[in-house]
Protein backbone atom coordinates (compact mmCIF):
# COMPACT_ATOMS: atom_id res chain seq x y z
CA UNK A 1 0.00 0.00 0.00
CA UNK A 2 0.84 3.31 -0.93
CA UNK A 3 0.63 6.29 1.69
CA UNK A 4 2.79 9.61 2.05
CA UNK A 5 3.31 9.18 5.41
CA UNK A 6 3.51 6.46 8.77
CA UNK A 7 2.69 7.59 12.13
CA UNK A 8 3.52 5.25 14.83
CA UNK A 9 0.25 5.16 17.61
CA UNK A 10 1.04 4.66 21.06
CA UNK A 11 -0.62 0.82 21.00
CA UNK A 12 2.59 0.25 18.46
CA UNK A 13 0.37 0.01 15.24
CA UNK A 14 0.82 1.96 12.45
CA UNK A 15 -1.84 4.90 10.46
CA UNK A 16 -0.83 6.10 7.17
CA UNK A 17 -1.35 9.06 5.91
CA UNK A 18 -2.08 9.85 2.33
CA UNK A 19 -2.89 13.23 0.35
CA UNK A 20 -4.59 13.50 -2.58
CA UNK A 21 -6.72 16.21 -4.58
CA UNK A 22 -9.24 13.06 -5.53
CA UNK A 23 -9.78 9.20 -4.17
CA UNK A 24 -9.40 8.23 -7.26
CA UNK A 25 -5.57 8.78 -7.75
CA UNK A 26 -5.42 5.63 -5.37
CA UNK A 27 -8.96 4.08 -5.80
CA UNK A 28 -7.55 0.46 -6.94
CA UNK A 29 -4.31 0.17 -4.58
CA UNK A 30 -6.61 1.38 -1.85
CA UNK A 31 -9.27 -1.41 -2.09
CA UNK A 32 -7.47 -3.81 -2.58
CA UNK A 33 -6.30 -3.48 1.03
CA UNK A 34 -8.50 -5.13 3.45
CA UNK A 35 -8.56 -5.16 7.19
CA UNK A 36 -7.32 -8.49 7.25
CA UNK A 37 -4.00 -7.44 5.48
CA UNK A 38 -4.05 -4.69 7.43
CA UNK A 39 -3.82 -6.54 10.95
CA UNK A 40 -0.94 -7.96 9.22
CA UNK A 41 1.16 -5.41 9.08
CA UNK A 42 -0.44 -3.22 12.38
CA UNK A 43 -1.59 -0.74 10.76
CA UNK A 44 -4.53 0.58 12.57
CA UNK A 45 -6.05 2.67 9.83
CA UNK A 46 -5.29 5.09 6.87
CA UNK A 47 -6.14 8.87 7.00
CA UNK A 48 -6.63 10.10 3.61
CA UNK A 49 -6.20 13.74 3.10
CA UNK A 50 -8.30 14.90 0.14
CA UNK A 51 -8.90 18.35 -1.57
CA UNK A 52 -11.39 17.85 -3.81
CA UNK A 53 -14.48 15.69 -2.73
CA UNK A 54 -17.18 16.07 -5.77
CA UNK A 55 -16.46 12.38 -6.92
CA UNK A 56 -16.43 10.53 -3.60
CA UNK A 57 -19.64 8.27 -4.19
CA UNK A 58 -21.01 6.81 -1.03
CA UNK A 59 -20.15 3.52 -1.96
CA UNK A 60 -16.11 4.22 -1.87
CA UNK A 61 -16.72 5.90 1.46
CA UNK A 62 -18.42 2.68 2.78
CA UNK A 63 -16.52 -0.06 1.76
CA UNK A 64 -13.45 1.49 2.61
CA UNK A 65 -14.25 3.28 5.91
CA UNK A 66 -15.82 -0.14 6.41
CA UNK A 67 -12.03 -0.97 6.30
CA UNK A 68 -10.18 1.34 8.47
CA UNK A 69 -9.94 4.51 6.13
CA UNK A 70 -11.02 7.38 7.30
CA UNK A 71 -11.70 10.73 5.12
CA UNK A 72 -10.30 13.83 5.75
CA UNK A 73 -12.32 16.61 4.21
CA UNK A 74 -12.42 20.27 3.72
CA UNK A 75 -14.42 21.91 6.52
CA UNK A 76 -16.82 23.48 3.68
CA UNK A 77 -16.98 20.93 1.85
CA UNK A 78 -20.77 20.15 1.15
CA UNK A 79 -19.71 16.22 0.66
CA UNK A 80 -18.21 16.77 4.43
CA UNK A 81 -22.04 18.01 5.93
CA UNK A 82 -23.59 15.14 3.88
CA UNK A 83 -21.85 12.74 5.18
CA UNK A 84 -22.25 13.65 9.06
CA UNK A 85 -25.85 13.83 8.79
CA UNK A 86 -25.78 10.52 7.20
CA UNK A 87 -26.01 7.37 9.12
CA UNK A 88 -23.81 5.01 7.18
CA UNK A 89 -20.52 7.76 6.41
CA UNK A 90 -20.08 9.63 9.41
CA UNK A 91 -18.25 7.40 11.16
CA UNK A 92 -15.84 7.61 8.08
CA UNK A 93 -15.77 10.73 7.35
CA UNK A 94 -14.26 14.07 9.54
CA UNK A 95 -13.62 17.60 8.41
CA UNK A 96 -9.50 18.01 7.60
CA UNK A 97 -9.86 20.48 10.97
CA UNK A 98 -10.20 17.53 13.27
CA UNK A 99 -6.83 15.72 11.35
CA UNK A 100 -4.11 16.74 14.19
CA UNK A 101 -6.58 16.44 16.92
CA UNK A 102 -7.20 13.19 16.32
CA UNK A 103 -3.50 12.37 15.31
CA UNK A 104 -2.39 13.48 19.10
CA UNK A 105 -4.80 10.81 20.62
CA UNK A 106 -3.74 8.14 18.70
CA UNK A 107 0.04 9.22 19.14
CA UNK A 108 -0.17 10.45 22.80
């Protein structure tokens, strides 16, 4: 898998980091990494970073924040208040403001 970035969490697993205008720069290497691979290699999930949101279709966001990736978006992005209003992304999906925040707990 291909991220720009490891951070090291204080459990000893692994997040990647990864930023990207669009999803779709790493659409295939992404899904093709399951939670089961992973485990394998401790990583605990992968943060992508991405600019420009219009072609994020709910079904990417699922399957993969059904697999550990979670999606950093612009705080006014309208893709961003879609998905925390909806039931089956918001767990998935954060506005790019919460990014460090939520680095320092994992790290910390």
């Amino acid at each position: 898998m291909e991220v720009d970035n490891w951070v090291k969490t204080k459990d000893g697993w692994l997040i990647g980091i990864s930023c990207k205008r669009t999803l779709r720069e790493r659409w295939k290497q992404v899904s093709s990494a399951d939670s089961t691979n992973l485990s394998k290699f401790k990583i605990k999930y992968i943060y992508h970073i991405i600019t420009y949101d219009e072609d994020l279709s709910d079904d990417k966001l699922t399957l993969l924040g059904g697999q550990r990736h979670i999606f950093f978006l612009p705080d006014n992005s309208r893709r961003l208040e879609y998905a925390r209003n909806h039931v089956g992304l918001k767990d998935y999906v954060k506005p790019i403001s919460e990014l460090i925040i939520l680095l320092k707990t994992e790290v910390k």
